[in-house]
PDB file of N, CA and C in Angstrom:
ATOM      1  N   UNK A   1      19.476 210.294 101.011  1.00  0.00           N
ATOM      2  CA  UNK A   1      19.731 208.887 101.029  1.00  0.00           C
ATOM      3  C   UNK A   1      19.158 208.204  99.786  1.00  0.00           C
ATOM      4  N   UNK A   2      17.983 208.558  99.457  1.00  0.00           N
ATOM      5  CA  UNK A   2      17.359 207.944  98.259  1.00  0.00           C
ATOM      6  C   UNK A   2      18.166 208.718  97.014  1.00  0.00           C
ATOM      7  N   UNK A   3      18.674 209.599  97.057  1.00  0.00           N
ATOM      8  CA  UNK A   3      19.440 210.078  95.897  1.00  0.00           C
ATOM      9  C   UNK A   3      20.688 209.570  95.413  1.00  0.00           C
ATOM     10  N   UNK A   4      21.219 209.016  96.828  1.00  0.00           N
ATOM     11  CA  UNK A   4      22.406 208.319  96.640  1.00  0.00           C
ATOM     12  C   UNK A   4      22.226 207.212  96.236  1.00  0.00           C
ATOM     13  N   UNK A   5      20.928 206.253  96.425  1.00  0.00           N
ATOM     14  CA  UNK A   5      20.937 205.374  96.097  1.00  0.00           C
ATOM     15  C   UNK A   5      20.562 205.015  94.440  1.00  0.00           C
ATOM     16  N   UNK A   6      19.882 205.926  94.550  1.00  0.00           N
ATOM     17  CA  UNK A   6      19.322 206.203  92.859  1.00  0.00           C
ATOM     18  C   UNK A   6      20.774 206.068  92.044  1.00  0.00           C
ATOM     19  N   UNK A   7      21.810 207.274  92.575  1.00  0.00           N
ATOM     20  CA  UNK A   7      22.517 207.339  91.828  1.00  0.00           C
ATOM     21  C   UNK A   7      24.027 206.424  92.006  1.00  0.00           C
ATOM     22  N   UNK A   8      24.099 205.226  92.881  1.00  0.00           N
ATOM     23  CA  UNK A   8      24.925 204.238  93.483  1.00  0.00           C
ATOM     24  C   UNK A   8      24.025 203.046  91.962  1.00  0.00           C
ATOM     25  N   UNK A   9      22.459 203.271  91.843  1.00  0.00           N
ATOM     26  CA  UNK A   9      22.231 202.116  90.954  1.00  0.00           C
ATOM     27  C   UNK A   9      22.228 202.737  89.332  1.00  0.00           C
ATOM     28  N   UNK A  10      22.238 203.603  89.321  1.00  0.00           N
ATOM     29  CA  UNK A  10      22.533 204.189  87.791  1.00  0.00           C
ATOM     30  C   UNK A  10      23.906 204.007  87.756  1.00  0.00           C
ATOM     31  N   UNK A  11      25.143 203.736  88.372  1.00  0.00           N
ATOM     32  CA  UNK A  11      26.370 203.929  88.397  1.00  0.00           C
ATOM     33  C   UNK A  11      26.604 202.179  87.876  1.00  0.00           C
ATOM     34  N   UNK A  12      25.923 201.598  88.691  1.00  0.00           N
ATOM     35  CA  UNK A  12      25.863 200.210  88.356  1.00  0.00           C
ATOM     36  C   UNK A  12      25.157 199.949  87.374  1.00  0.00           C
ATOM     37  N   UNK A  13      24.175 200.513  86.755  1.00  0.00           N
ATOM     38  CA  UNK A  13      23.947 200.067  85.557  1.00  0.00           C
ATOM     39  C   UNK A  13      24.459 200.054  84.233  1.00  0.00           C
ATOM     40  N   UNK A  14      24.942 201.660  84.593  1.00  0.00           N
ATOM     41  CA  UNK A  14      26.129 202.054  83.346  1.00  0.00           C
ATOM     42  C   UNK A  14      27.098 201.183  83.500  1.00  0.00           C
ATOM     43  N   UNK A  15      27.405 200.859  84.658  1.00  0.00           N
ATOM     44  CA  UNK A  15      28.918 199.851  84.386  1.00  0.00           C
ATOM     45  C   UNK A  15      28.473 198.506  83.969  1.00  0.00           C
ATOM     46  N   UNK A  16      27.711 198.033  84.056  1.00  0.00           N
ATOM     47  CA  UNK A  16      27.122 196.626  83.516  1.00  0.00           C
ATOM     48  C   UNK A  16      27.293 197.001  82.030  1.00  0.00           C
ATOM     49  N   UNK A  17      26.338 198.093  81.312  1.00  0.00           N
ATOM     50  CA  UNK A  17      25.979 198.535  80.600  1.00  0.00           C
ATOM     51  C   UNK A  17      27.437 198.271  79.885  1.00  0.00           C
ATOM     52  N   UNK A  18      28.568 199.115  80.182  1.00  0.00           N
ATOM     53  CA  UNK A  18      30.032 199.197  79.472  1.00  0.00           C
ATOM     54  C   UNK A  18      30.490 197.905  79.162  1.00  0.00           C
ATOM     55  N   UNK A  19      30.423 197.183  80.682  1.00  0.00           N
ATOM     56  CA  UNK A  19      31.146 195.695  80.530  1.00  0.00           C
ATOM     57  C   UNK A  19      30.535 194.890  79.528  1.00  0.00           C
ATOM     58  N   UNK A  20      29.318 194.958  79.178  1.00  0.00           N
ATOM     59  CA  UNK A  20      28.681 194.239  78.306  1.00  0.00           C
ATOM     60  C   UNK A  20      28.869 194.788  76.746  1.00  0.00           C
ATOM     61  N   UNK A  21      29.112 196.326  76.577  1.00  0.00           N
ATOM     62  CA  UNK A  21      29.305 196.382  75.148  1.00  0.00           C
ATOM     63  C   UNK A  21      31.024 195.981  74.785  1.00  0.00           C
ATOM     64  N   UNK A  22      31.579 196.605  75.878  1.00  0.00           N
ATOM     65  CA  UNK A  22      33.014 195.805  75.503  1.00  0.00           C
ATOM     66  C   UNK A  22      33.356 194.523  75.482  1.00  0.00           C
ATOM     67  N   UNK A  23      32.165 193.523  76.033  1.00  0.00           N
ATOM     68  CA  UNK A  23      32.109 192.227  76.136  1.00  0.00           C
ATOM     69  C   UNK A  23      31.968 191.860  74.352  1.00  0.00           C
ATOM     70  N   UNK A  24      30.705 192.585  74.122  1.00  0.00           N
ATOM     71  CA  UNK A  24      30.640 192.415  72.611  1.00  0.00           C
ATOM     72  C   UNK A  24      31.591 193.092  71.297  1.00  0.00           C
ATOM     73  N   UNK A  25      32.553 193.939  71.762  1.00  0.00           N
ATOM     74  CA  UNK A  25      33.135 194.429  71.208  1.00  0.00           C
ATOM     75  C   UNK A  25      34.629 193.574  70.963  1.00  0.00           C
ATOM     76  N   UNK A  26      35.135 192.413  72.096  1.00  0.00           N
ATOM     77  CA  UNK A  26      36.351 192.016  72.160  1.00  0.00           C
ATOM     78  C   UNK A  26      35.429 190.516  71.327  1.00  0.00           C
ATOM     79  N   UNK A  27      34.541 190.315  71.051  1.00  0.00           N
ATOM     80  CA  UNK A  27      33.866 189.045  70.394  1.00  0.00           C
ATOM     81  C   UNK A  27      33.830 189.632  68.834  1.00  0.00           C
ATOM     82  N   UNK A  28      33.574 190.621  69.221  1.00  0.00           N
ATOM     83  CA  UNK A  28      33.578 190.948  67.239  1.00  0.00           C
ATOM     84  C   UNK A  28      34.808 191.112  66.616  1.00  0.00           C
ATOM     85  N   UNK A  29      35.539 191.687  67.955  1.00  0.00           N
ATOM     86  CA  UNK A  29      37.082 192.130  67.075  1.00  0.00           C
ATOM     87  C   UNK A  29      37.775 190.440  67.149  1.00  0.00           C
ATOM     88  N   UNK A  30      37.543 189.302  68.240  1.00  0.00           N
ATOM     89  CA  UNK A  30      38.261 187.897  67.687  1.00  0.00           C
ATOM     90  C   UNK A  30      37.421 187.437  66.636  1.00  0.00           C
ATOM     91  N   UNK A  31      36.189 187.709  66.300  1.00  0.00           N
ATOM     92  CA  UNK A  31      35.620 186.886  65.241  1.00  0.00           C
ATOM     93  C   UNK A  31      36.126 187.559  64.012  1.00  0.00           C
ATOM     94  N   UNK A  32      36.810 188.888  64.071  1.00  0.00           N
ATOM     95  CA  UNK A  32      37.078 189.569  62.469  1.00  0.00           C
ATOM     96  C   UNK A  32      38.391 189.036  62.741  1.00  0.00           C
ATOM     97  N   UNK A  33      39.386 188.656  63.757  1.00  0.00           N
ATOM     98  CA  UNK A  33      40.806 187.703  63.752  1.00  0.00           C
ATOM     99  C   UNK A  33      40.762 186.897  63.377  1.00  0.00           C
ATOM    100  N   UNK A  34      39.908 185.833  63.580  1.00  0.00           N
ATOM    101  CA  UNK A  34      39.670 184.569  63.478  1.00  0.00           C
ATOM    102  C   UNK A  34      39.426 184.682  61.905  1.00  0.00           C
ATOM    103  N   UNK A  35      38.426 185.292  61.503  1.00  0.00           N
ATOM    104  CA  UNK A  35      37.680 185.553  59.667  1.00  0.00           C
ATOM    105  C   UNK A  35      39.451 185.954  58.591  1.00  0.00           C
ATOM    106  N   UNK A  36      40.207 186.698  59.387  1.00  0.00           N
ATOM    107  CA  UNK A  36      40.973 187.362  58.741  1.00  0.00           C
ATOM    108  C   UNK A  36      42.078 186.214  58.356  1.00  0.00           C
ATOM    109  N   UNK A  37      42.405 185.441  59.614  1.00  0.00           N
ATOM    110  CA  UNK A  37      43.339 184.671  59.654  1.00  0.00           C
ATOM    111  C   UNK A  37      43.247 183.571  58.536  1.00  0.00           C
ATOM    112  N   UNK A  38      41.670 182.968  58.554  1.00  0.00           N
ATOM    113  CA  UNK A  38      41.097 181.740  58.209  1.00  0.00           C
ATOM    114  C   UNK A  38      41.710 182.497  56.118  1.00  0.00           C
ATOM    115  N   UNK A  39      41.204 183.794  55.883  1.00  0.00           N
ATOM    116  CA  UNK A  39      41.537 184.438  54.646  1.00  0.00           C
ATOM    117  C   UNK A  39      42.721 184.056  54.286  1.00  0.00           C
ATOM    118  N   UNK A  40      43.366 184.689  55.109  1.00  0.00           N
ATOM    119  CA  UNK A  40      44.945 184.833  54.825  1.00  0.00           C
ATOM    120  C   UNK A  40      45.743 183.245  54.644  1.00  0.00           C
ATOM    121  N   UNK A  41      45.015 182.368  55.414  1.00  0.00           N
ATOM    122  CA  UNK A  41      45.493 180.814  55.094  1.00  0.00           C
ATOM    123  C   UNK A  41      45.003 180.339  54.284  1.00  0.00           C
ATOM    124  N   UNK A  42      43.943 180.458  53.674  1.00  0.00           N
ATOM    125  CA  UNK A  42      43.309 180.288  52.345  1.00  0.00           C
ATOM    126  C   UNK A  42      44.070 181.059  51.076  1.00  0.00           C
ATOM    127  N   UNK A  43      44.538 182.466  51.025  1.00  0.00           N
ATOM    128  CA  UNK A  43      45.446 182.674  50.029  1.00  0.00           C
ATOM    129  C   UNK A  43      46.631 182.494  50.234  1.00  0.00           C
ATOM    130  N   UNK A  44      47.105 181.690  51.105  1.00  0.00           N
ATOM    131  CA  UNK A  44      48.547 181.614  51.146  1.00  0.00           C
ATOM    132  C   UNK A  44      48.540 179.807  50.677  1.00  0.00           C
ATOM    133  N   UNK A  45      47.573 179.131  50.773  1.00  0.00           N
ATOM    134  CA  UNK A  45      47.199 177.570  51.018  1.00  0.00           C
ATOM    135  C   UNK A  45      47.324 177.827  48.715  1.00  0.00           C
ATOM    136  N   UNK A  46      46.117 178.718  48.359  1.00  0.00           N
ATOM    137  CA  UNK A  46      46.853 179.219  46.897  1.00  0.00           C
ATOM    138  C   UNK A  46      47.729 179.575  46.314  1.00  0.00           C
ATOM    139  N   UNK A  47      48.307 180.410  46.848  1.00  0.00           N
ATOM    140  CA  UNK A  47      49.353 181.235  46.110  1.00  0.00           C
ATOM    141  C   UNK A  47      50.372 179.542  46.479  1.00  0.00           C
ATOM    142  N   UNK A  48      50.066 178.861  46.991  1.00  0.00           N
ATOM    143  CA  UNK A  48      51.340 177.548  47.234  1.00  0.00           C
ATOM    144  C   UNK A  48      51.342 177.030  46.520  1.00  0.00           C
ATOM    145  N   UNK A  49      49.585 176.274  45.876  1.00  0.00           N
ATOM    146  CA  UNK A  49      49.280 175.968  44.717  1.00  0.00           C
ATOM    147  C   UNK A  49      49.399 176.144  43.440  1.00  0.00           C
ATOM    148  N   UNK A  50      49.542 177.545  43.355  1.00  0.00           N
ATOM    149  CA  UNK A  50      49.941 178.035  42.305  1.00  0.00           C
ATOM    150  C   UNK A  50      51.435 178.024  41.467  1.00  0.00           C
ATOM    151  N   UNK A  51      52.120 178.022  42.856  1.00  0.00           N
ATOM    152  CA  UNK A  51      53.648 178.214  42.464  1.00  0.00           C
ATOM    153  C   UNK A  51      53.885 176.935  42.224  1.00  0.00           C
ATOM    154  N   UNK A  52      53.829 176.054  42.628  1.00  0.00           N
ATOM    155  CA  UNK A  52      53.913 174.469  42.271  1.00  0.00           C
ATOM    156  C   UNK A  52      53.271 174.080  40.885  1.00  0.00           C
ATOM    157  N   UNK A  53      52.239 174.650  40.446  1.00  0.00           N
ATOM    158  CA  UNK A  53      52.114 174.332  39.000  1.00  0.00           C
ATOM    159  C   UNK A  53      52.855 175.620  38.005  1.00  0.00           C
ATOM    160  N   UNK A  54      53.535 176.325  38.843  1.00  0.00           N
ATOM    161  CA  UNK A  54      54.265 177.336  38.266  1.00  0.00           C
ATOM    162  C   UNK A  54      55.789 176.434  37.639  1.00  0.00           C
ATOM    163  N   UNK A  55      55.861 175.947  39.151  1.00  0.00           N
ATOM    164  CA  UNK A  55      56.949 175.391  38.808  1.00  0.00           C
ATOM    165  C   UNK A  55      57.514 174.120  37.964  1.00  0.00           C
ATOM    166  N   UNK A  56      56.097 173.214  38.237  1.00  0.00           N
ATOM    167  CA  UNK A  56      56.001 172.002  37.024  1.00  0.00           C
ATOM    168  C   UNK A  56      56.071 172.220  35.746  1.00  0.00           C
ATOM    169  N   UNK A  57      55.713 173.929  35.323  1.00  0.00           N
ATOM    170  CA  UNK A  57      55.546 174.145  33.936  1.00  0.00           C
ATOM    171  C   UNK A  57      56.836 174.258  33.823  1.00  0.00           C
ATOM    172  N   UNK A  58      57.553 175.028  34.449  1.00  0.00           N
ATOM    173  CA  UNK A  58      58.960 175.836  34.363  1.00  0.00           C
ATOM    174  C   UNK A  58      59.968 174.566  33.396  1.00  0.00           C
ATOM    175  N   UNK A  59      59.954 173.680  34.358  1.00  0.00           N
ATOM    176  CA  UNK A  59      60.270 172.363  34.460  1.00  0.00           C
ATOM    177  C   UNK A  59      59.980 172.080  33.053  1.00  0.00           C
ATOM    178  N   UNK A  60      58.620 171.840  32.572  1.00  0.00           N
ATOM    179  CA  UNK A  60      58.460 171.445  31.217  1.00  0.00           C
ATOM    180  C   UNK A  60      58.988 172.018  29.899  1.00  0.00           C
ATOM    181  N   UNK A  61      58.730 173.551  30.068  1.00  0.00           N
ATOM    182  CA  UNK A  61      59.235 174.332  29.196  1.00  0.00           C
ATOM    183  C   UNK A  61      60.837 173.608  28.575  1.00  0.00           C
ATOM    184  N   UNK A  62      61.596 173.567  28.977  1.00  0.00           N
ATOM    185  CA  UNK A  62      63.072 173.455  28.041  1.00  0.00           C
ATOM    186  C   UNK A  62      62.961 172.106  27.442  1.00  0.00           C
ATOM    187  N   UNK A  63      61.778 171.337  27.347  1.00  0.00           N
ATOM    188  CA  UNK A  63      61.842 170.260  26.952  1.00  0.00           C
ATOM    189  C   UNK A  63      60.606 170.288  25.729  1.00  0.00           C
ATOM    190  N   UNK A  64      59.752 171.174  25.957  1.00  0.00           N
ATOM    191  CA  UNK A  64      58.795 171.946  24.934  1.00  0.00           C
ATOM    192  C   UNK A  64      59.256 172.494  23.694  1.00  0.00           C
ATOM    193  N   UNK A  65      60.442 173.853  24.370  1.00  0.00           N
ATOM    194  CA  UNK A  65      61.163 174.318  23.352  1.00  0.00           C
ATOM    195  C   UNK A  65      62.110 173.520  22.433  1.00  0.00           C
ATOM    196  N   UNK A  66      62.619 172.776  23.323  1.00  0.00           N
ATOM    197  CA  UNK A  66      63.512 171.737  22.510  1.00  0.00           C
ATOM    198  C   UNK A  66      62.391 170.883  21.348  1.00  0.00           C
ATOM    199  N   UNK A  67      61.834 170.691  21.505  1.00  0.00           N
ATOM    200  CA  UNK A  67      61.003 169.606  20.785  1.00  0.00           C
ATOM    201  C   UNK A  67      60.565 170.469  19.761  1.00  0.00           C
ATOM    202  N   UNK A  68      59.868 172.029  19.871  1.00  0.00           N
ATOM    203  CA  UNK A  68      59.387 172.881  19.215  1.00  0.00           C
ATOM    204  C   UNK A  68      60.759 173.364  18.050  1.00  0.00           C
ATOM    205  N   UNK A  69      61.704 173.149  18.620  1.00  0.00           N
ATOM    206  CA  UNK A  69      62.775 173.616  17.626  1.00  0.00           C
ATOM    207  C   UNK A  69      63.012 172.404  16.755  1.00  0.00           C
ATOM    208  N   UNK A  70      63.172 171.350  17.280  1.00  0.00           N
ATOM    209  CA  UNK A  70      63.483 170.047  16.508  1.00  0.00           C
ATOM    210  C   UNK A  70      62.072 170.297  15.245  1.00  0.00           C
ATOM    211  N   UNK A  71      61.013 170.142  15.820  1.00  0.00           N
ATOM    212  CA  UNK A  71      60.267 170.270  14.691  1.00  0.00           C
ATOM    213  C   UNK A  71      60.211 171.361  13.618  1.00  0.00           C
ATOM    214  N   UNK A  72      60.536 172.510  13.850  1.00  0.00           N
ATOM    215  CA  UNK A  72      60.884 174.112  13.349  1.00  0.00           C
ATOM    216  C   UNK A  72      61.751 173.146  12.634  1.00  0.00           C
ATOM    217  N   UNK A  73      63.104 173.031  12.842  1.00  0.00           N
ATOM    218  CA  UNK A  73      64.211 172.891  12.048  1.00  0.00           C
ATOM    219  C   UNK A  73      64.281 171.810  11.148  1.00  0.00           C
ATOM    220  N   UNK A  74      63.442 170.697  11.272  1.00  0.00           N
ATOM    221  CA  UNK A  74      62.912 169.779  10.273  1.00  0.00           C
ATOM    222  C   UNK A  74      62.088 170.060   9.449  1.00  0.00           C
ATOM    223  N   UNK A  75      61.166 171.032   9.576  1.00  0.00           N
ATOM    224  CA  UNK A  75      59.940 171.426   8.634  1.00  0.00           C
ATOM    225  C   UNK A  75      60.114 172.721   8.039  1.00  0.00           C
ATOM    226  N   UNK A  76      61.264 173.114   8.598  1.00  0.00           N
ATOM    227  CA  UNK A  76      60.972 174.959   8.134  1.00  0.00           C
ATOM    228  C   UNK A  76      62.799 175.350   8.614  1.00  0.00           C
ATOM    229  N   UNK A  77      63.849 174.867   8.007  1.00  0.00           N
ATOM    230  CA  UNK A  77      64.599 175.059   8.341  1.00  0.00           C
ATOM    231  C   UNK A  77      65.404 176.245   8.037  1.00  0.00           C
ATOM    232  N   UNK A  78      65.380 176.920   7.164  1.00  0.00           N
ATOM    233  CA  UNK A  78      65.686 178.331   6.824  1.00  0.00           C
ATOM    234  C   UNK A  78      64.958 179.510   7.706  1.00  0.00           C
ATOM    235  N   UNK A  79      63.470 179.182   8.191  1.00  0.00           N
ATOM    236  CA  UNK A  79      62.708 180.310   8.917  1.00  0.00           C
ATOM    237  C   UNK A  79      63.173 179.718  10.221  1.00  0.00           C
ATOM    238  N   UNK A  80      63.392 178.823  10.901  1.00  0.00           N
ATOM    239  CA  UNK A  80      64.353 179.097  11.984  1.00  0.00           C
ATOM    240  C   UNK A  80      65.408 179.539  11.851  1.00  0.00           C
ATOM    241  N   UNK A  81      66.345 179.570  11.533  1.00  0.00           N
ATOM    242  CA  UNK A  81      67.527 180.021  11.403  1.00  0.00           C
ATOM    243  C   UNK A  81      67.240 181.512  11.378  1.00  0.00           C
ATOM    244  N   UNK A  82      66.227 182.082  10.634  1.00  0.00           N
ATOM    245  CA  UNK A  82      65.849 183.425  10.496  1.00  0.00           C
ATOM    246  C   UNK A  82      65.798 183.851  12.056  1.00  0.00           C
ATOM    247  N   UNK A  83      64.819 183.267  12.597  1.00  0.00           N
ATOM    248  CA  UNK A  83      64.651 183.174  13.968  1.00  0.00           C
ATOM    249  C   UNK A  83      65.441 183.681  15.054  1.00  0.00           C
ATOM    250  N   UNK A  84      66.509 182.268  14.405  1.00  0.00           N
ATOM    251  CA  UNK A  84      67.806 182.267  16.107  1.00  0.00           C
ATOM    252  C   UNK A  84      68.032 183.384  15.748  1.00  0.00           C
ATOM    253  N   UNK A  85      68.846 183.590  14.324  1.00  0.00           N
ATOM    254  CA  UNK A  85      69.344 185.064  14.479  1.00  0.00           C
ATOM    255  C   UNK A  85      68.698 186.128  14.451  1.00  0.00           C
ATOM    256  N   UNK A  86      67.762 186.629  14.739  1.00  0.00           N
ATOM    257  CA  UNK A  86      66.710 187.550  14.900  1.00  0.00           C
ATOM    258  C   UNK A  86      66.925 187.398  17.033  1.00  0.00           C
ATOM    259  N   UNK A  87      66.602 186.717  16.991  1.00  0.00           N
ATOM    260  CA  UNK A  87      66.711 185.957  18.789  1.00  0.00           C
ATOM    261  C   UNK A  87      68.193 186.640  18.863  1.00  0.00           C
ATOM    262  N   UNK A  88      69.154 186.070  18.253  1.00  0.00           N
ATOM    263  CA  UNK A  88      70.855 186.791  18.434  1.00  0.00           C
ATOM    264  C   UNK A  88      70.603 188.014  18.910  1.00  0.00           C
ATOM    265  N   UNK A  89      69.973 188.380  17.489  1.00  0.00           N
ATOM    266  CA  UNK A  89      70.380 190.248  17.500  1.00  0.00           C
ATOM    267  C   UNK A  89      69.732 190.634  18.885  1.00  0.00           C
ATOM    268  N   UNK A  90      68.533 190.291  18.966  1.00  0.00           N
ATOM    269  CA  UNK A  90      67.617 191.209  20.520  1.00  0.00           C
ATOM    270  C   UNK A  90      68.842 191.054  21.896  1.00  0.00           C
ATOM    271  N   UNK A  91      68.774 190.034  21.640  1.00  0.00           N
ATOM    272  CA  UNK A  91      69.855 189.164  23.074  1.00  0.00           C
ATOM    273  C   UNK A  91      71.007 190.397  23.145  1.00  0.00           C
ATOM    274  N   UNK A  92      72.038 190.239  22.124  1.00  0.00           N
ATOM    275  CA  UNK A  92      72.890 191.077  22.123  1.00  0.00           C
ATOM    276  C   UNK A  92      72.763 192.566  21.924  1.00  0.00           C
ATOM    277  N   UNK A  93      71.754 193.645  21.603  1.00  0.00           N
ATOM    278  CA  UNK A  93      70.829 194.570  21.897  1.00  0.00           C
ATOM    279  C   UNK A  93      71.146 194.618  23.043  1.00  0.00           C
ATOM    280  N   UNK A  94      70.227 193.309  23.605  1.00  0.00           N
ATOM    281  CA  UNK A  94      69.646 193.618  25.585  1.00  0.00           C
ATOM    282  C   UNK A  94      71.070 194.152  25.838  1.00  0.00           C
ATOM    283  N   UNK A  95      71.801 192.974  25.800  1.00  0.00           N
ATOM    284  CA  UNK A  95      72.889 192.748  26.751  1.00  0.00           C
ATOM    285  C   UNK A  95      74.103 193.930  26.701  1.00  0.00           C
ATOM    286  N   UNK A  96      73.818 194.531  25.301  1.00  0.00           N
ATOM    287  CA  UNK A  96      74.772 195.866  24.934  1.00  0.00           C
ATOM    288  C   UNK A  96      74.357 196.732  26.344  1.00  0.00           C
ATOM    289  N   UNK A  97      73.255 197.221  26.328  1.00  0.00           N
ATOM    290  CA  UNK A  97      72.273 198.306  27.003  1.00  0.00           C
ATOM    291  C   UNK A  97      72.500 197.941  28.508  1.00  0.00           C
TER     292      UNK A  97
END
């Protein structure tokens, strides 16, 4: 009788024992969800940022180049021309291939 009981409260202790590390085990695995998630919205909250000043530049560029050529072709108008057609030849290169 005392053996059974011994071993009726070791049975219960181990099971406390389990419930409690898996208690701590389903807290660590939502706190590394929670950590992971909070990451992943933080580089995605960037990479948003990023593309938006990606895209403002994009935007600027043909109005850069334009201006960059106007000045090229007023100050240096023979070495552009060297240029475009140098620019020709690669283009038509690429586009052969």
């Amino acid at each position: 009788m005392a053996t059974e009981k011994a071993q009726s409260s070791y049975r219960h202790e181990t099971k406390d024992k389990d419930e409690d590390a898996a208690e701590g085990l389903l807290e660590r695995a939502a706190e590394t969800v929670r950590s992971t998630t909070s990451q992943a919205t933080d580089l995605a909250d960037r990479a948003l940022a990023q593309s938006r000043e990606v895209g403002a530049m994009a935007q600027n560029a043909p109005v850069a180049v334009r201006e960059a050529l106007d000045t090229s072709l007023k100050q240096q108008p023979m070495a552009t021309l060297a240029l475009v057609a140098a620019l020709g030849f690669v283009l038509g290169a690429l586009w052969k291939s």
